[in-house]
C-alpha atoms as a PDB file:
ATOM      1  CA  UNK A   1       9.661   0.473 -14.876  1.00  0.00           C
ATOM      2  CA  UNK A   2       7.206   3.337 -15.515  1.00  0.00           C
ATOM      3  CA  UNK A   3       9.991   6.065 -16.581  1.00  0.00           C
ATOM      4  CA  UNK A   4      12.307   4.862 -19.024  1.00  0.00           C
ATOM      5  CA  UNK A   5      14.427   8.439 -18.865  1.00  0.00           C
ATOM      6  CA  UNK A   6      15.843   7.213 -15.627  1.00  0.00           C
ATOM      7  CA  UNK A   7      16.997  10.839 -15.436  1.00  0.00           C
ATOM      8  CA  UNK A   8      17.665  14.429 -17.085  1.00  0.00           C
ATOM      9  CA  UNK A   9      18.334  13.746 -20.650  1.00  0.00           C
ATOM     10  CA  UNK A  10      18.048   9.885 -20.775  1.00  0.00           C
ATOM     11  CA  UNK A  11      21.106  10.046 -18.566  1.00  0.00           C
ATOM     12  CA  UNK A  12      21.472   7.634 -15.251  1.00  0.00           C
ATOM     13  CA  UNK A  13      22.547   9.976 -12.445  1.00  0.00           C
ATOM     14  CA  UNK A  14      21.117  13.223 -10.867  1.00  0.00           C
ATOM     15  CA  UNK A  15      18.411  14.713 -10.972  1.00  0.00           C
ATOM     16  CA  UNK A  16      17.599  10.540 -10.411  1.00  0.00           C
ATOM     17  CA  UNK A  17      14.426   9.318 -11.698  1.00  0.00           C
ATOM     18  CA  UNK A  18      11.769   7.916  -8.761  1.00  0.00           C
ATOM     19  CA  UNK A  19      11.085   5.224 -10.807  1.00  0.00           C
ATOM     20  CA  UNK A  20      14.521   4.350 -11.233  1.00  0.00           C
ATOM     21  CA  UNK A  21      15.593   4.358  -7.427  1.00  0.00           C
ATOM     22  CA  UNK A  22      12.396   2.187  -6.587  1.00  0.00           C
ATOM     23  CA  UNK A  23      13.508  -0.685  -9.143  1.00  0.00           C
ATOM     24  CA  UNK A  24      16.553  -0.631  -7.771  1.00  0.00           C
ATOM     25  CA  UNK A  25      15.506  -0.902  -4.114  1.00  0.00           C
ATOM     26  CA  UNK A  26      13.035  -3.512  -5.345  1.00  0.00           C
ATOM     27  CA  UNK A  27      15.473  -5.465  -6.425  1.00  0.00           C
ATOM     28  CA  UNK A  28      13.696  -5.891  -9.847  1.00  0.00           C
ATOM     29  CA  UNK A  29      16.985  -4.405 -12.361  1.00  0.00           C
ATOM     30  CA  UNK A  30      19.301  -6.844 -13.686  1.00  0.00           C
ATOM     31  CA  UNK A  31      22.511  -7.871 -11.689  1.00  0.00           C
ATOM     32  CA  UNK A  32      24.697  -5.843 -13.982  1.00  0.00           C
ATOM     33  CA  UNK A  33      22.556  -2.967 -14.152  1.00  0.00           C
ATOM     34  CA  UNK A  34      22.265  -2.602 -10.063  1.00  0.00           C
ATOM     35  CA  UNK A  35      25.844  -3.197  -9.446  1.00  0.00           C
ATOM     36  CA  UNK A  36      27.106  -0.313 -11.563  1.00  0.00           C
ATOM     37  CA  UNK A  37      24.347   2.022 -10.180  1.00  0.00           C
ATOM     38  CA  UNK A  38      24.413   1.171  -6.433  1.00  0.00           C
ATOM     39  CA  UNK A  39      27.817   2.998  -6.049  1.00  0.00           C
ATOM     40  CA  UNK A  40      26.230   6.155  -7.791  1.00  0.00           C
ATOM     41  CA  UNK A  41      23.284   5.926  -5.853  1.00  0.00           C
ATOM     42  CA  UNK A  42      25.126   5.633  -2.157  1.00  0.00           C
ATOM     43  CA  UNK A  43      27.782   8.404  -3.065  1.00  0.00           C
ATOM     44  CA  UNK A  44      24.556  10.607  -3.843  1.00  0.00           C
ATOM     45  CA  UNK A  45      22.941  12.468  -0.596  1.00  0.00           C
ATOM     46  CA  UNK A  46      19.794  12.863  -2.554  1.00  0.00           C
ATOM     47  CA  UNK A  47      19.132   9.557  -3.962  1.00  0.00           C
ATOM     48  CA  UNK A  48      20.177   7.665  -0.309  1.00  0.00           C
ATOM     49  CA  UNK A  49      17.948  10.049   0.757  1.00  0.00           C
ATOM     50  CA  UNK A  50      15.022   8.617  -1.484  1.00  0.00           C
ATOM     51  CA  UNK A  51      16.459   4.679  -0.678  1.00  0.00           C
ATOM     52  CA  UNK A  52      16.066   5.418   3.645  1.00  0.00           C
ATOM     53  CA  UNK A  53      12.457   6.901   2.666  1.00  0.00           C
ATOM     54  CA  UNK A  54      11.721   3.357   0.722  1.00  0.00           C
ATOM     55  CA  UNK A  55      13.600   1.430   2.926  1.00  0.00           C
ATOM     56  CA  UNK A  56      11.190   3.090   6.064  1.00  0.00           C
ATOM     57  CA  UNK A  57       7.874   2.491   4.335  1.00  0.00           C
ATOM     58  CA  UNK A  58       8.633  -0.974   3.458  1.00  0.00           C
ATOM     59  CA  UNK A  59       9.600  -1.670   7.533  1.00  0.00           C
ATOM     60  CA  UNK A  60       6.122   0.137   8.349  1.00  0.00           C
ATOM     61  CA  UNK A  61       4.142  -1.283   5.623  1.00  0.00           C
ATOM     62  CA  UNK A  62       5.025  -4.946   7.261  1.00  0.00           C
ATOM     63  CA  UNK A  63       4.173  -3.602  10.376  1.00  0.00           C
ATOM     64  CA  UNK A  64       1.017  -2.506   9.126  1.00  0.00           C
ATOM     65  CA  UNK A  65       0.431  -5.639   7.698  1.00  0.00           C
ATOM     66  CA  UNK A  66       0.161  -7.614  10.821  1.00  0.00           C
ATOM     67  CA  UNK A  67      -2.532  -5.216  12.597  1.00  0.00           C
ATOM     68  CA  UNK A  68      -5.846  -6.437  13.503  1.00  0.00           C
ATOM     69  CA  UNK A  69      -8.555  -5.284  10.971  1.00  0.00           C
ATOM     70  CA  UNK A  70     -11.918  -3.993  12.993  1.00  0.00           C
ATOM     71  CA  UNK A  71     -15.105  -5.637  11.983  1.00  0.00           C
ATOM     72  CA  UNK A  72     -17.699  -3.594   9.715  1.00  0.00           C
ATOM     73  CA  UNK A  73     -19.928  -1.479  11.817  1.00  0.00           C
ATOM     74  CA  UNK A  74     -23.634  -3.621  11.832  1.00  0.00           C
ATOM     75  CA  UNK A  75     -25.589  -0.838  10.846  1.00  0.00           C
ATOM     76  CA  UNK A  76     -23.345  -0.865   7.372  1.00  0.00           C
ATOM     77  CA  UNK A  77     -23.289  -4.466   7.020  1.00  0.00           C
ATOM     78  CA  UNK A  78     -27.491  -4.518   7.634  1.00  0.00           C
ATOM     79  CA  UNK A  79     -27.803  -1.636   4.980  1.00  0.00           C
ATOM     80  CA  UNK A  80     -25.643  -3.628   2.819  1.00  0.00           C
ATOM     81  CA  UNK A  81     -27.913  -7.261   3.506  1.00  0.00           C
ATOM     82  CA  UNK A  82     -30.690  -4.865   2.417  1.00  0.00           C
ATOM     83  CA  UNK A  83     -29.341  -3.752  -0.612  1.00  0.00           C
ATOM     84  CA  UNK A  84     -28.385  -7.648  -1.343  1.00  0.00           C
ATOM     85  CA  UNK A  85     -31.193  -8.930  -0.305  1.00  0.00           C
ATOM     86  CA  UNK A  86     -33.130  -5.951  -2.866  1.00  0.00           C
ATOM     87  CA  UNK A  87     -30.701  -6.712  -5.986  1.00  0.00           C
ATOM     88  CA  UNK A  88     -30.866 -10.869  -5.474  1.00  0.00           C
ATOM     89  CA  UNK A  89     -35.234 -10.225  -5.379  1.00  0.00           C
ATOM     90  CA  UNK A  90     -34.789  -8.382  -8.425  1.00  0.00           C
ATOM     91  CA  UNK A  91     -32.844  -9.569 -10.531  1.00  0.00           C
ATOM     92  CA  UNK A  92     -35.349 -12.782  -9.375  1.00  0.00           C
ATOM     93  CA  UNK A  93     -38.026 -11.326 -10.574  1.00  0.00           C
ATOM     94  CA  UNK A  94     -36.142  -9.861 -14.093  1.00  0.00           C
ATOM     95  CA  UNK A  95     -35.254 -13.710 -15.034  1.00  0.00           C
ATOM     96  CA  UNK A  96     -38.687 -15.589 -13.316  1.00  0.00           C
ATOM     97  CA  UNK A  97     -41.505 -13.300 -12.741  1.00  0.00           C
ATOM     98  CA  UNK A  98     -43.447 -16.272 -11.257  1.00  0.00           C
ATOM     99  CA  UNK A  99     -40.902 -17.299  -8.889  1.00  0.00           C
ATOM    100  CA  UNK A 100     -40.250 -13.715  -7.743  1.00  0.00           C
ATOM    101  CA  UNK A 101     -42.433 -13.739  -4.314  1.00  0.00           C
ATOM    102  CA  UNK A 102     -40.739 -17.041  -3.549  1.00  0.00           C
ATOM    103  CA  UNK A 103     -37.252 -15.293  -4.387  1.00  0.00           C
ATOM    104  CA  UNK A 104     -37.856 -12.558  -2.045  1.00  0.00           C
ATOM    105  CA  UNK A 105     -37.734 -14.709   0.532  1.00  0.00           C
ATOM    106  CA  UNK A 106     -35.001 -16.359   0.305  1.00  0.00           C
ATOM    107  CA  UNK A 107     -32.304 -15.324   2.720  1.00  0.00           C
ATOM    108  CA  UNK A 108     -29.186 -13.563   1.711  1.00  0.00           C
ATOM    109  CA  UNK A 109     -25.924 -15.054   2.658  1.00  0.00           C
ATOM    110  CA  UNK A 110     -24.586 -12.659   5.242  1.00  0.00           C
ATOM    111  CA  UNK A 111     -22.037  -9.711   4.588  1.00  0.00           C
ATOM    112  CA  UNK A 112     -18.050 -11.027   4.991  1.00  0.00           C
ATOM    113  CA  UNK A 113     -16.459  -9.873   8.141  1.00  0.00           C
ATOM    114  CA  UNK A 114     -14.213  -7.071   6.985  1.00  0.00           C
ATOM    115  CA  UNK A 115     -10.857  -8.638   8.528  1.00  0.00           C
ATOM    116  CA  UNK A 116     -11.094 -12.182   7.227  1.00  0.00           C
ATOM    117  CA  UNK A 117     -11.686 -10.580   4.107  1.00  0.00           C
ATOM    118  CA  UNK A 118      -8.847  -8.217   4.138  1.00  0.00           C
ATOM    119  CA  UNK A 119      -6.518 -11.439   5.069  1.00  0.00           C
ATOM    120  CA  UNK A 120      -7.420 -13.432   1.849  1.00  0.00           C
ATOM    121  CA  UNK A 121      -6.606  -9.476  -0.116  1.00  0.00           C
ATOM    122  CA  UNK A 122      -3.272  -8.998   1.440  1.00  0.00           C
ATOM    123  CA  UNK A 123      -2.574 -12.879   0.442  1.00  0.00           C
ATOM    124  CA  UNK A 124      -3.433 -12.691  -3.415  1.00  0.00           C
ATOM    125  CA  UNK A 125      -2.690  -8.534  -3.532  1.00  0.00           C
ATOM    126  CA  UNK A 126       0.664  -8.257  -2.120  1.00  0.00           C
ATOM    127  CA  UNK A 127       2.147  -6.114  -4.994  1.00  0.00           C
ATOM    128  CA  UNK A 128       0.097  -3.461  -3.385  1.00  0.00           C
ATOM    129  CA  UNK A 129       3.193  -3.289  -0.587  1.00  0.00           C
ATOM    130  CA  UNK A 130       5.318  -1.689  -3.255  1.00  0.00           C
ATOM    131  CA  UNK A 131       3.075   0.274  -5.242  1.00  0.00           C
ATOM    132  CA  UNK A 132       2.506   2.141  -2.011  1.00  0.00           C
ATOM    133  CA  UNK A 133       6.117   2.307  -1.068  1.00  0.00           C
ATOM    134  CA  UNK A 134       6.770   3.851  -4.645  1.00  0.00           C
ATOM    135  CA  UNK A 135       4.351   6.272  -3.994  1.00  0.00           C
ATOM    136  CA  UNK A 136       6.048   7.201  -0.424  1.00  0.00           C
ATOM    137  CA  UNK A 137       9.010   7.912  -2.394  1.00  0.00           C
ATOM    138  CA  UNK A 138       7.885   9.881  -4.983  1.00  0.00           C
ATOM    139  CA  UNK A 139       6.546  12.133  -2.146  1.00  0.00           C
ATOM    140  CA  UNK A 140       9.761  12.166  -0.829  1.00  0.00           C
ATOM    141  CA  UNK A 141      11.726  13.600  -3.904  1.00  0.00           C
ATOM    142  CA  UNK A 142       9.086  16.328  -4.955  1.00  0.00           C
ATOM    143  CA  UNK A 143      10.487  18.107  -1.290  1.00  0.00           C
ATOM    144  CA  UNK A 144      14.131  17.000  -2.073  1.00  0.00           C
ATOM    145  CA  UNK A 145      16.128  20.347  -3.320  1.00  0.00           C
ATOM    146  CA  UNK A 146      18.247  18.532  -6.508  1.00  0.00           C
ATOM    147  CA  UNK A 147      21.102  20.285  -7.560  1.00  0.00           C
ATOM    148  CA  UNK A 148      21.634  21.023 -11.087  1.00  0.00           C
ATOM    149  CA  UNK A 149      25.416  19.915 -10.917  1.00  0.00           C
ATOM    150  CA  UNK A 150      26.125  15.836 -11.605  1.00  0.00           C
ATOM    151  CA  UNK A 151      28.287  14.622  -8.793  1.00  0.00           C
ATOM    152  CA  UNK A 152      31.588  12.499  -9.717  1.00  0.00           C
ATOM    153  CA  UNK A 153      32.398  11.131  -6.520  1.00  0.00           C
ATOM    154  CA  UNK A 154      31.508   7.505  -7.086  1.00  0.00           C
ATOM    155  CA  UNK A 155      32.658   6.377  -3.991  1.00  0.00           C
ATOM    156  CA  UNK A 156      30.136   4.243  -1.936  1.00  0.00           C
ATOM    157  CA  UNK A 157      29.379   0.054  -1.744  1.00  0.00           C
ATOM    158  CA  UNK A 158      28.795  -1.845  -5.311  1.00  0.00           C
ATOM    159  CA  UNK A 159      25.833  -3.724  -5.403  1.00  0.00           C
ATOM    160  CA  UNK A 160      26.658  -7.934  -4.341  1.00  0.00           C
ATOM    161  CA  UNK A 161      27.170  -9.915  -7.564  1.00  0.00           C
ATOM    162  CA  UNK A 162      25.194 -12.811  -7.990  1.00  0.00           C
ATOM    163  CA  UNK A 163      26.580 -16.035  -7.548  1.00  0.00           C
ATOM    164  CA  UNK A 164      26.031 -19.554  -8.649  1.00  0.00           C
ATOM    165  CA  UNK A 165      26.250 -21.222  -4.912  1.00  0.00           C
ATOM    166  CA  UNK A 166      23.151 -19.147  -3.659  1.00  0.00           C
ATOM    167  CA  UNK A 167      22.118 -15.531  -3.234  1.00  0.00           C
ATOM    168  CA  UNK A 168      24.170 -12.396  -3.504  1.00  0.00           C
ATOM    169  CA  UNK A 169      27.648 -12.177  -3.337  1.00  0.00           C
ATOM    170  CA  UNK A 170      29.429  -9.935  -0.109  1.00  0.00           C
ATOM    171  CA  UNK A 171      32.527 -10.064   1.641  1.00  0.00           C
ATOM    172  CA  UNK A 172      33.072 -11.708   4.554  1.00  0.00           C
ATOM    173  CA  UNK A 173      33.254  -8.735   6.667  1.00  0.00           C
ATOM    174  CA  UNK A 174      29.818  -7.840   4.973  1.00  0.00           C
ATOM    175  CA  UNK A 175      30.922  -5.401   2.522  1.00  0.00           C
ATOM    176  CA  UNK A 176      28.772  -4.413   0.085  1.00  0.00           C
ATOM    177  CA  UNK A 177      25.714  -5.713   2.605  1.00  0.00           C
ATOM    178  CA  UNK A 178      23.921  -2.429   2.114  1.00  0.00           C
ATOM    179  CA  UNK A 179      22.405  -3.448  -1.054  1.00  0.00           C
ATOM    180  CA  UNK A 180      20.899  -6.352   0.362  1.00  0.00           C
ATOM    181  CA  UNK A 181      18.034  -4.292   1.477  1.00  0.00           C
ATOM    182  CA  UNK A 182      17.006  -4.343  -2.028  1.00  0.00           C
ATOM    183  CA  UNK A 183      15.075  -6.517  -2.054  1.00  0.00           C
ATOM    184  CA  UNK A 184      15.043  -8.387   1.071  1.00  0.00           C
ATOM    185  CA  UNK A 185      12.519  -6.246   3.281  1.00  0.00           C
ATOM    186  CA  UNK A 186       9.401  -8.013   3.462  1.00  0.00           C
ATOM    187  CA  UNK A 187      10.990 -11.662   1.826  1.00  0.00           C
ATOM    188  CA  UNK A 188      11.300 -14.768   3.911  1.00  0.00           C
ATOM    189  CA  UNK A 189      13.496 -17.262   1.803  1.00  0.00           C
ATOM    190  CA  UNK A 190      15.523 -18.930   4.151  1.00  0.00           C
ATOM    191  CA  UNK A 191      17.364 -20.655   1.200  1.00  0.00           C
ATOM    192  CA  UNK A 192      19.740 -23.654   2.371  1.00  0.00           C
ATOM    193  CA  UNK A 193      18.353 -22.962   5.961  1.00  0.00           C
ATOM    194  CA  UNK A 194      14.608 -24.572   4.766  1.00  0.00           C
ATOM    195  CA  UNK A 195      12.411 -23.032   6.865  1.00  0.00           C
ATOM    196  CA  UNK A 196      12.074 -21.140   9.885  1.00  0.00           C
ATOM    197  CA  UNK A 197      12.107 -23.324  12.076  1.00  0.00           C
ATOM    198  CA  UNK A 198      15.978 -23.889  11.549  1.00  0.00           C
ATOM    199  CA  UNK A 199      16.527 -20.097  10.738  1.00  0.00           C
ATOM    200  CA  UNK A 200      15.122 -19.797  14.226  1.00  0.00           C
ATOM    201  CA  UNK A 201      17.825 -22.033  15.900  1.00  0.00           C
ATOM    202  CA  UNK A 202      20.675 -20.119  14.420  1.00  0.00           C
ATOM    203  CA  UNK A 203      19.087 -17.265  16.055  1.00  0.00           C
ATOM    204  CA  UNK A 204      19.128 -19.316  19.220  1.00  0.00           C
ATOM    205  CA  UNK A 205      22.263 -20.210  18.891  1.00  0.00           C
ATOM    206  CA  UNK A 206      24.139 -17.095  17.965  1.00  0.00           C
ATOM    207  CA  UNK A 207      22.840 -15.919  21.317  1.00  0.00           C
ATOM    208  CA  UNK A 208      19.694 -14.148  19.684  1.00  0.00           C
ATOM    209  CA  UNK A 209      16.076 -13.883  20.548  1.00  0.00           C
ATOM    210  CA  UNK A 210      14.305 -16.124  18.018  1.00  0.00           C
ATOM    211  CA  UNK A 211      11.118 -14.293  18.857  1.00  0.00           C
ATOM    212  CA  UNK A 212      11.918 -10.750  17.221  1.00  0.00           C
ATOM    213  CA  UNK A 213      11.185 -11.254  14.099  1.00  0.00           C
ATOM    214  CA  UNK A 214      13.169  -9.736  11.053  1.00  0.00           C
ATOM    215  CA  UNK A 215      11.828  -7.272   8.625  1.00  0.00           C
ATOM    216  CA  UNK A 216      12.693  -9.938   5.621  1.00  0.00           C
ATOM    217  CA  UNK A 217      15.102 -13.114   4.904  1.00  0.00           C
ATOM    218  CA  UNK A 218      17.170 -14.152   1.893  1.00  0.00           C
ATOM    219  CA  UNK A 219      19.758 -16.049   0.711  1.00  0.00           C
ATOM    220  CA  UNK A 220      23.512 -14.945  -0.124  1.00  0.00           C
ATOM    221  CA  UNK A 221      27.020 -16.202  -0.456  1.00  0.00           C
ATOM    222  CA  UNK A 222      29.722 -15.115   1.653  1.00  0.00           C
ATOM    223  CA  UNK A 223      33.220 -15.508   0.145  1.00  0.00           C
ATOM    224  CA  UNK A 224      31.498 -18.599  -1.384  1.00  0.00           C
ATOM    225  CA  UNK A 225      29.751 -20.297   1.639  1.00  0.00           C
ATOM    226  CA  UNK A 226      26.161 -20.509   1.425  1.00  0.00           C
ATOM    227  CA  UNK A 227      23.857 -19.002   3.924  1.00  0.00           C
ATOM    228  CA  UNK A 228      20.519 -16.976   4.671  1.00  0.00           C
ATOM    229  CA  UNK A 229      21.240 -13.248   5.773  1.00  0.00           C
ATOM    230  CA  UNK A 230      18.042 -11.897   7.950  1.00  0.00           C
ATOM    231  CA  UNK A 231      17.587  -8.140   8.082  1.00  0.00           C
ATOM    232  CA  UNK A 232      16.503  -6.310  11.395  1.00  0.00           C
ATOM    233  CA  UNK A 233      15.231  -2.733  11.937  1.00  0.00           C
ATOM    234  CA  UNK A 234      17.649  -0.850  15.165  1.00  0.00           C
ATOM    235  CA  UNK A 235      15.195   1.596  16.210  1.00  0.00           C
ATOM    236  CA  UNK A 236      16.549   4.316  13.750  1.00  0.00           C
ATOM    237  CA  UNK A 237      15.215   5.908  10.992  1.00  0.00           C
ATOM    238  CA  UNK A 238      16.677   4.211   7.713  1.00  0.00           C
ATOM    239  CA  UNK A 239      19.069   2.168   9.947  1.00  0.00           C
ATOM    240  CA  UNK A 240      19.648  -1.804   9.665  1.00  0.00           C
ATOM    241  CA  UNK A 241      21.056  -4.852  11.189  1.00  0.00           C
ATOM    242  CA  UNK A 242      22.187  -7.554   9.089  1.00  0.00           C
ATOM    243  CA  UNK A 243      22.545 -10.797  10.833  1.00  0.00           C
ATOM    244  CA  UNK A 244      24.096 -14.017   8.232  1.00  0.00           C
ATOM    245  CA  UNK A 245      24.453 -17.158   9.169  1.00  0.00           C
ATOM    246  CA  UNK A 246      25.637 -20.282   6.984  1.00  0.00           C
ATOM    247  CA  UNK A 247      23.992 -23.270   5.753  1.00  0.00           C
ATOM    248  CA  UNK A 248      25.281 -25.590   8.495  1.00  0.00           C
ATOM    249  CA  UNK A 249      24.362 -23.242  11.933  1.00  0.00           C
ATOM    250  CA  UNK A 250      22.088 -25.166  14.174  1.00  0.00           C
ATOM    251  CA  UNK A 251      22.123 -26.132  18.169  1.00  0.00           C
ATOM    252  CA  UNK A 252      25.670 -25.455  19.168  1.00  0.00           C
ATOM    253  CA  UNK A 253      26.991 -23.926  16.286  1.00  0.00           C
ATOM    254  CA  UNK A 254      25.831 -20.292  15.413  1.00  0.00           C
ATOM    255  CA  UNK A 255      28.180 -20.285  12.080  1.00  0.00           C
ATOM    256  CA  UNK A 256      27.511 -16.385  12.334  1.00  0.00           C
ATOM    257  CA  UNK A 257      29.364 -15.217   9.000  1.00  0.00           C
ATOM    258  CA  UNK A 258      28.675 -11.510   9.742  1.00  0.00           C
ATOM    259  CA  UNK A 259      26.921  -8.844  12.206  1.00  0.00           C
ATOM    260  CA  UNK A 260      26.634  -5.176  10.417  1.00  0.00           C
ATOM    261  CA  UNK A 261      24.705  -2.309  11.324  1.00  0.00           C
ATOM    262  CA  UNK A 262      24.291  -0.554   7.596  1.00  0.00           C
ATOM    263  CA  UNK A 263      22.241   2.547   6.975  1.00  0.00           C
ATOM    264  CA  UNK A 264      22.019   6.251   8.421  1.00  0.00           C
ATOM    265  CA  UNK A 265      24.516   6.728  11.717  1.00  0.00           C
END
């Protein structure tokens, strides 16, 4: 965390720190810590307000993700094999004078198409994701209006407590599934599920498409049975579907533990 006030006077509440809000989204605070400011944060227009702009980004940053990177232009990738091909005869001739009309001929190794080379970056760079979703949010709350007043309405959805069977802790009506999102957007841990392949044939058998994807997977506990909950966008702006489904679903037995729509009405 980058701004240890985490508000106006070292206080936790309105006017709420960015920095603050993203941790929390992120999922990065400890358990205590996010359960006793999720209620603050959901009974707070402004701050939800900052959470739906995070929670948007992230869905469009994983969108983003998957699109096709064009190849370099050739005239920029034969200007750059020139310049290569210039430093590499150089630097030749710097270390072996001798050698150096040899060196000049020796052929360059070819410039890296741009989109296998973005793949391998978005592999080993993938902390990149939240840095820009940070930054989204920060934009967000320079236009957001914060009133001077602290609210004291702490009504709202405590953050799941962790749990030693697996994942979160929610009821089994999915309260307190909102702060799952924290987290979860972008993650595929299907916990006591394995692997997708079985996530997929919960899908299949709760009557779902396995073939639309969700915007992130992760484990929780559901009035202490074990399962994977899978997170889907509705179409809406800040709006979410939260599918779970316990450790034994399969062919013939969806073991759906919960369907909840969560987010902005």
């Amino acid at each position: 965390m980058t701004d240890e006030s985490r508000g106006a006077g070292g206080t936790i509440g309105p006017p709420w720190s960015v920095d603050l809000l993203a941790d929390l989204h992120a999922g990065v605070l400890d358990d205590q810590e996010a359960a006793e400011l999720w209620p603050r944060v959901n009974a707070d227009p402004e701050a939800r307000a900052i959470i739906e702009a995070l929670e948007a980004t992230t869905a469009d940053l994983s969108a983003l993700a998957a699109e096709p990177a064009p190849p370099m232009p050739a005239e920029f990738a034969a200007r750059l094999d020139a310049a290569l091909a210039a430093e590499s005869a150089a630097r030749q001739e710097a270390t072996f004078p001798a050698a150096a009309p040899e060196a000049a001929e020796q052929p360059v190794a070819p410039v890296v198409d741009l989109s296998a080379a973005r793949k391998r970056r978005n592999r080993q760079l993938g902390w990149g994701a939240g840095i820009l979703t940070a930054a989204a949010a920060a934009a967000v709350a320079i236009t957001l209006t914060v009133p001077g007043a602290t609210k004291t309405d702490t009504s709202g959805v405590a953050a799941p407590a962790p749990s030693a069977v697996g994942g979160p802790t929610v009821g089994s009506d999915g309260s307190g599934a909102e702060a799952l999102l924290g987290g979860g957007l972008g993650v595929r841990n299907y916990g006591p599920l394995q692997d997708s392949k079985r996530f997929d044939a919960c899908v299949a058998a709760a009557g779902m498409d396995p073939a639309v994807r969700p915007e992130g997977v992760r484990p929780v506990t559901v009035e202490g049975k074990p399962g994977v909950v899978a997170i889907y966008t509705t179409g809406k702006l800040a709006q979410f579907r939260l599918v779970a489904f316990g450790a034994d679903c399969g062919p013939g037995n969806p073991d759906k533990l919960f369907d909840k729509v969560v987010g902005k009405k």
